[in-house]
Each structure stands twice: as C-alpha cells, then as structure tokens.
Protein backbone atom coordinates (compact mmCIF):
# COMPACT_ATOMS: atom_id res chain seq x y z
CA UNK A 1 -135.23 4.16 -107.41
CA UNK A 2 -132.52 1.47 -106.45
CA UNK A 3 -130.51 1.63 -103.49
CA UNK A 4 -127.28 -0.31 -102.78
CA UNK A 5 -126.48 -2.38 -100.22
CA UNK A 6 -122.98 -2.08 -98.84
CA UNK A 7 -121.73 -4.20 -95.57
CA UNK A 8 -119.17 -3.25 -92.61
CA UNK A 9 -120.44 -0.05 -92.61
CA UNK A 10 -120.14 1.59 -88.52
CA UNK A 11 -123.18 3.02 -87.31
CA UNK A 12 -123.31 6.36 -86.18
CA UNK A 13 -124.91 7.41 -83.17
CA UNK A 14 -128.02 8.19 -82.60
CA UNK A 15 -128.92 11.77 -82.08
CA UNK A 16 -132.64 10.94 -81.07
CA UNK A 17 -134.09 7.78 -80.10
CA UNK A 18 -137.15 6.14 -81.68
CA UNK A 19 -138.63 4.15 -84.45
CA UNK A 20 -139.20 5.16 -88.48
CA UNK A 21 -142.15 4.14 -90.64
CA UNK A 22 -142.98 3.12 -94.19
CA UNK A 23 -143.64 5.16 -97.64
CA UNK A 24 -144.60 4.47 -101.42
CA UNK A 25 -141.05 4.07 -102.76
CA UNK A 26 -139.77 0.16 -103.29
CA UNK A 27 -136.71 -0.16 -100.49
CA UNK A 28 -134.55 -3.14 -99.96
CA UNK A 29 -135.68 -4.50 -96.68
CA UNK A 30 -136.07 -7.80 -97.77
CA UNK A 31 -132.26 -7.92 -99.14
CA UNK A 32 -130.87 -6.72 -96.49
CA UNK A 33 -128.60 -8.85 -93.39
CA UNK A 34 -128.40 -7.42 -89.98
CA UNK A 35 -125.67 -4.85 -90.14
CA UNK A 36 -126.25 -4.22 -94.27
CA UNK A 37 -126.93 -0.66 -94.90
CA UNK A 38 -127.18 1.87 -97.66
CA UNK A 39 -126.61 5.42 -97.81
CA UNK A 40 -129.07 8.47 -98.93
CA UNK A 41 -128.00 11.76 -100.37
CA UNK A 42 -131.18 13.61 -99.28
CA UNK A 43 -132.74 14.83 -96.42
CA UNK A 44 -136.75 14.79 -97.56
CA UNK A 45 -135.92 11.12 -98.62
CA UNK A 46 -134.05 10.35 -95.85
CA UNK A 47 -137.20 11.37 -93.93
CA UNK A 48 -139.43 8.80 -96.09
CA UNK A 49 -136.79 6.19 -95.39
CA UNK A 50 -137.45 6.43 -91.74
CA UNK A 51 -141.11 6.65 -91.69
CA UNK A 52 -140.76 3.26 -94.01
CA UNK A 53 -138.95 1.80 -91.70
CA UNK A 54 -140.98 2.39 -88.52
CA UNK A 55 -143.71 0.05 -90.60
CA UNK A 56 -141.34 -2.59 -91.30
CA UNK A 57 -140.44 -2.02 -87.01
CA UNK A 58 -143.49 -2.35 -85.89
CA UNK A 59 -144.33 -5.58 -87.46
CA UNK A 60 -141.10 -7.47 -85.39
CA UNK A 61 -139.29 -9.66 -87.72
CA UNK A 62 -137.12 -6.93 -88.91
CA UNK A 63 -135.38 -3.87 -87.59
CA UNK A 64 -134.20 -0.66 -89.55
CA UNK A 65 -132.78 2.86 -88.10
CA UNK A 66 -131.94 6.04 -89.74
CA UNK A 67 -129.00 8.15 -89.02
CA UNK A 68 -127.18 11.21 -90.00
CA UNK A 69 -123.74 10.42 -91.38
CA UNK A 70 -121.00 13.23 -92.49
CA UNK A 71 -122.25 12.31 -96.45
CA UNK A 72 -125.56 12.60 -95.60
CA UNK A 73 -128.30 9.87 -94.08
CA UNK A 74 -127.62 5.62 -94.09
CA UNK A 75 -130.53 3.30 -93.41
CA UNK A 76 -128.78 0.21 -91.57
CA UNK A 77 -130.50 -3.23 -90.43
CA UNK A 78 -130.24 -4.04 -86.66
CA UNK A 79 -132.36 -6.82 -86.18
C-alpha cells in the first residue's frame, strides 16, 4: 500500500495525548519533512499507523502523531 504525502496540511488537535508504535505495512517515514502528512480512510489502519509510529518515536530522530480529521485519520511529522 502507498500513501501520499501532501504538505501545509493544519494539524488537528489532539484528543488524547501520547505516542504511536510500528506495524508490518511499508509507511513513508523516511520521505517525509517535518510538517508532511498523509491522510487514512480507515480506522483499524489508522490504528496500525499509530502503533508504527510510536516505534519510529521511541527511537528519537523522528517524530510522527495520529489524529482524527473530519475525512477520517492523517499521520503528520512533528519532529
């Protein structure tokens, strides 16, 4: 599965607070600038997405967060 990237994209805010971790499918972390996100349709993916990016968190070069948007979930880069 391929995700794209879009830029300028506002965060929304956060309805929880925490960190995300990593699963099996192949996501753009590596592509992505600080601010870059890109947007998922559905929720039990948008719950790998942030379990993904808790892994990529926790080893402190990058920084991802998961929120709810009114289409659905976005994935943006914050550090």
């Amino acid at each position: 599965m391929k995700f794209k990237i879009e830029k300028n994209v506002p965060m929304t805010k956060s309805r929880r607070a925490g960190k995300y971790s990593e699963g099996a499918i192949q996501y753009p972390w590596d592509s992505m600038d600080v601010g870059d996100s890109f947007a998922i349709k559905d929720a039990a993916l948008a719950a790998r997405v942030r379990v993904a990016a808790n892994c990529v968190n926790t080893k402190g070069q990058k920084y991802f967060t998961t929120r709810t948007t009114a289409n659905g979930y976005r994935c943006w880069r914050i550090r």
